[in-house]
C-alpha atoms as a PDB file:
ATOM      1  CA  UNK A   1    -117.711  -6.726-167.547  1.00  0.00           C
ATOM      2  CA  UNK A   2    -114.753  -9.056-167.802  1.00  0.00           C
ATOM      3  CA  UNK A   3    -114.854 -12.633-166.677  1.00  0.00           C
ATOM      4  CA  UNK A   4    -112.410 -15.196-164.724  1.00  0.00           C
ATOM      5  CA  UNK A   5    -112.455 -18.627-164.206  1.00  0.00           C
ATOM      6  CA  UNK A   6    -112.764 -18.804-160.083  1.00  0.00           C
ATOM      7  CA  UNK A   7    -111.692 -22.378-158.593  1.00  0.00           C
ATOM      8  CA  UNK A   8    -112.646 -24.202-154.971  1.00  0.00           C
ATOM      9  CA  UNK A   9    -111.324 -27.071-153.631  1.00  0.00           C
ATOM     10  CA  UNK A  10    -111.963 -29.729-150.794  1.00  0.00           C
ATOM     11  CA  UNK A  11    -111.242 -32.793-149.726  1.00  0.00           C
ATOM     12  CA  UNK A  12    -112.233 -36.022-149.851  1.00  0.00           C
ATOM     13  CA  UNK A  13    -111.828 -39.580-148.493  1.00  0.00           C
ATOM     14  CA  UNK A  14    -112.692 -42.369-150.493  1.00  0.00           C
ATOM     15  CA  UNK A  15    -114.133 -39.989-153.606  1.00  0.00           C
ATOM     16  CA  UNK A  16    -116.398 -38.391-150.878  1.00  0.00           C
ATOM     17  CA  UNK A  17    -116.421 -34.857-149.460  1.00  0.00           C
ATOM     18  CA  UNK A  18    -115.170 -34.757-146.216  1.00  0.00           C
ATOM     19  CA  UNK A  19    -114.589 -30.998-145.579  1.00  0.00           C
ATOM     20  CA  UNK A  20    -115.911 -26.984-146.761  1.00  0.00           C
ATOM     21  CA  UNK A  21    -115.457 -25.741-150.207  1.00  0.00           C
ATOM     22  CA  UNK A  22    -111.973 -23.318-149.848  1.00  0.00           C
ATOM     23  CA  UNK A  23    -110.522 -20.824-151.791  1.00  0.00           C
ATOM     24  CA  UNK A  24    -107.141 -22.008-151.568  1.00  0.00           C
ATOM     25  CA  UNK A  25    -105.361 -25.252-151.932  1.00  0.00           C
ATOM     26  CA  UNK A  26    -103.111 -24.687-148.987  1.00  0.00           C
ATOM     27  CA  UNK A  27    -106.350 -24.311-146.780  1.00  0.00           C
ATOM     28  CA  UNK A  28    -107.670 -27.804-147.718  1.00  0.00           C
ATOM     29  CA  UNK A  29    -103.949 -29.769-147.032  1.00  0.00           C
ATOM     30  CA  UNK A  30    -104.574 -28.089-143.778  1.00  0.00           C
ATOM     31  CA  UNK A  31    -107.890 -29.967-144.105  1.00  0.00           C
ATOM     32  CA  UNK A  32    -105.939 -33.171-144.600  1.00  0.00           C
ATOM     33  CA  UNK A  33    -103.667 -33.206-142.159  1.00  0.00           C
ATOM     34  CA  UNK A  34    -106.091 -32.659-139.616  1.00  0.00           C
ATOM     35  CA  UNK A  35    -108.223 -35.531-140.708  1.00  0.00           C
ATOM     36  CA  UNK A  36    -104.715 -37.368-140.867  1.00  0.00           C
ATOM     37  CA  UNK A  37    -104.807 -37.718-145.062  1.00  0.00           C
ATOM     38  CA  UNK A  38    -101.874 -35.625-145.899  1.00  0.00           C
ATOM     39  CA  UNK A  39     -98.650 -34.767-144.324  1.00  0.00           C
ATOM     40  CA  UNK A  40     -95.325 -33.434-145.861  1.00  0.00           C
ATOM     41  CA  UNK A  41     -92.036 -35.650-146.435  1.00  0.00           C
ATOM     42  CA  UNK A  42     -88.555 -35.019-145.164  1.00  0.00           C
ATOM     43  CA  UNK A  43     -88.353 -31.947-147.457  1.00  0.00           C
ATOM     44  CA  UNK A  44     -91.322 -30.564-146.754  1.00  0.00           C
ATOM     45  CA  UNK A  45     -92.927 -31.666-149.844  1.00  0.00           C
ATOM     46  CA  UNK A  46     -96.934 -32.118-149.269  1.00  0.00           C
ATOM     47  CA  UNK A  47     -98.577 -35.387-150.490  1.00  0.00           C
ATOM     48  CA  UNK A  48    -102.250 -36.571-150.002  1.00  0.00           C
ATOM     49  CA  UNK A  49    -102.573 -40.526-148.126  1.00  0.00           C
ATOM     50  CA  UNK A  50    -104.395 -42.691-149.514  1.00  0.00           C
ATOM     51  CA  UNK A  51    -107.520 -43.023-149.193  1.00  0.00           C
ATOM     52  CA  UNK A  52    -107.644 -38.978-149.177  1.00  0.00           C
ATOM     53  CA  UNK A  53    -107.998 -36.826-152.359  1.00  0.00           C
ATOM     54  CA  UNK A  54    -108.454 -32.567-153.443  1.00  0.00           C
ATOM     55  CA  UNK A  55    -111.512 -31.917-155.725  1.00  0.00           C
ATOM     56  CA  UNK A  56    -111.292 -28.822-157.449  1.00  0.00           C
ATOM     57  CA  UNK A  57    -114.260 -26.988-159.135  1.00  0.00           C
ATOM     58  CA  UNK A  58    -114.045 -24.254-161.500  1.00  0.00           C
ATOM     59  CA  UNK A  59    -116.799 -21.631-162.608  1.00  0.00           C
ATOM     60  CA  UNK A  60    -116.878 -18.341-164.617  1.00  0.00           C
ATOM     61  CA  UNK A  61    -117.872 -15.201-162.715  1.00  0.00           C
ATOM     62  CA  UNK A  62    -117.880 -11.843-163.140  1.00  0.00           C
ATOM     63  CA  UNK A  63    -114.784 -10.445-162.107  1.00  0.00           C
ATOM     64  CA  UNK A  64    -117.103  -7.841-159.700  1.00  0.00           C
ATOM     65  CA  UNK A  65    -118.844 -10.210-158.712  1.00  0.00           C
ATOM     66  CA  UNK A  66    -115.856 -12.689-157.551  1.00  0.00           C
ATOM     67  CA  UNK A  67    -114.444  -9.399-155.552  1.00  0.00           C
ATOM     68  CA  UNK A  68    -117.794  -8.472-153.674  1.00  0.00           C
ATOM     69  CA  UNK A  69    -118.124 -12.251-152.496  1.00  0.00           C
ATOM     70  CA  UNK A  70    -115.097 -12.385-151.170  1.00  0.00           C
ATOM     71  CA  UNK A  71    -113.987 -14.367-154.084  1.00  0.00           C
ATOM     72  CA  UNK A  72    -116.043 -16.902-153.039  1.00  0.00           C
ATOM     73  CA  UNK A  73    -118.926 -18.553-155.309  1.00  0.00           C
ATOM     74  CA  UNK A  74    -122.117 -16.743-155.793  1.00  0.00           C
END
């Protein structure tokens, strides 16, 4: 069975979680910017406000296993 390294992020304010596990980065600036610690700049370039921050976590899985979860953690 082959293996991949599956990732989650959230966010945080002040080193503390302040939102759901997500699959996807994009879903946890959305995250931020409702909590108002992120927006985007005149180019449309995202940054995170202090005192906001993305925590990522990273596991192996079983590729099969990653699929029937909805590539979400076991």
């Amino acid at each position: 069975m082959s293996k991949i390294v599956a990732y989650w992020y959230r966010a945080t304010c002040f080193g503390s979680p302040c939102g759901p596990w997500r699959t996807t980065r994009r879903e946890v600036r959305d995250d931020l910017e409702a909590q108002g610690l992120g927006s985007h700049d005149e180019r449309g370039t995202f940054f995170v406000t202090v005192p906001g921050g993305i925590q990522s976590h990273g596991e192996w899985m079983d590729f099969e296993d990653w699929l029937r979860n909805g590539r979400r953690a076991a």
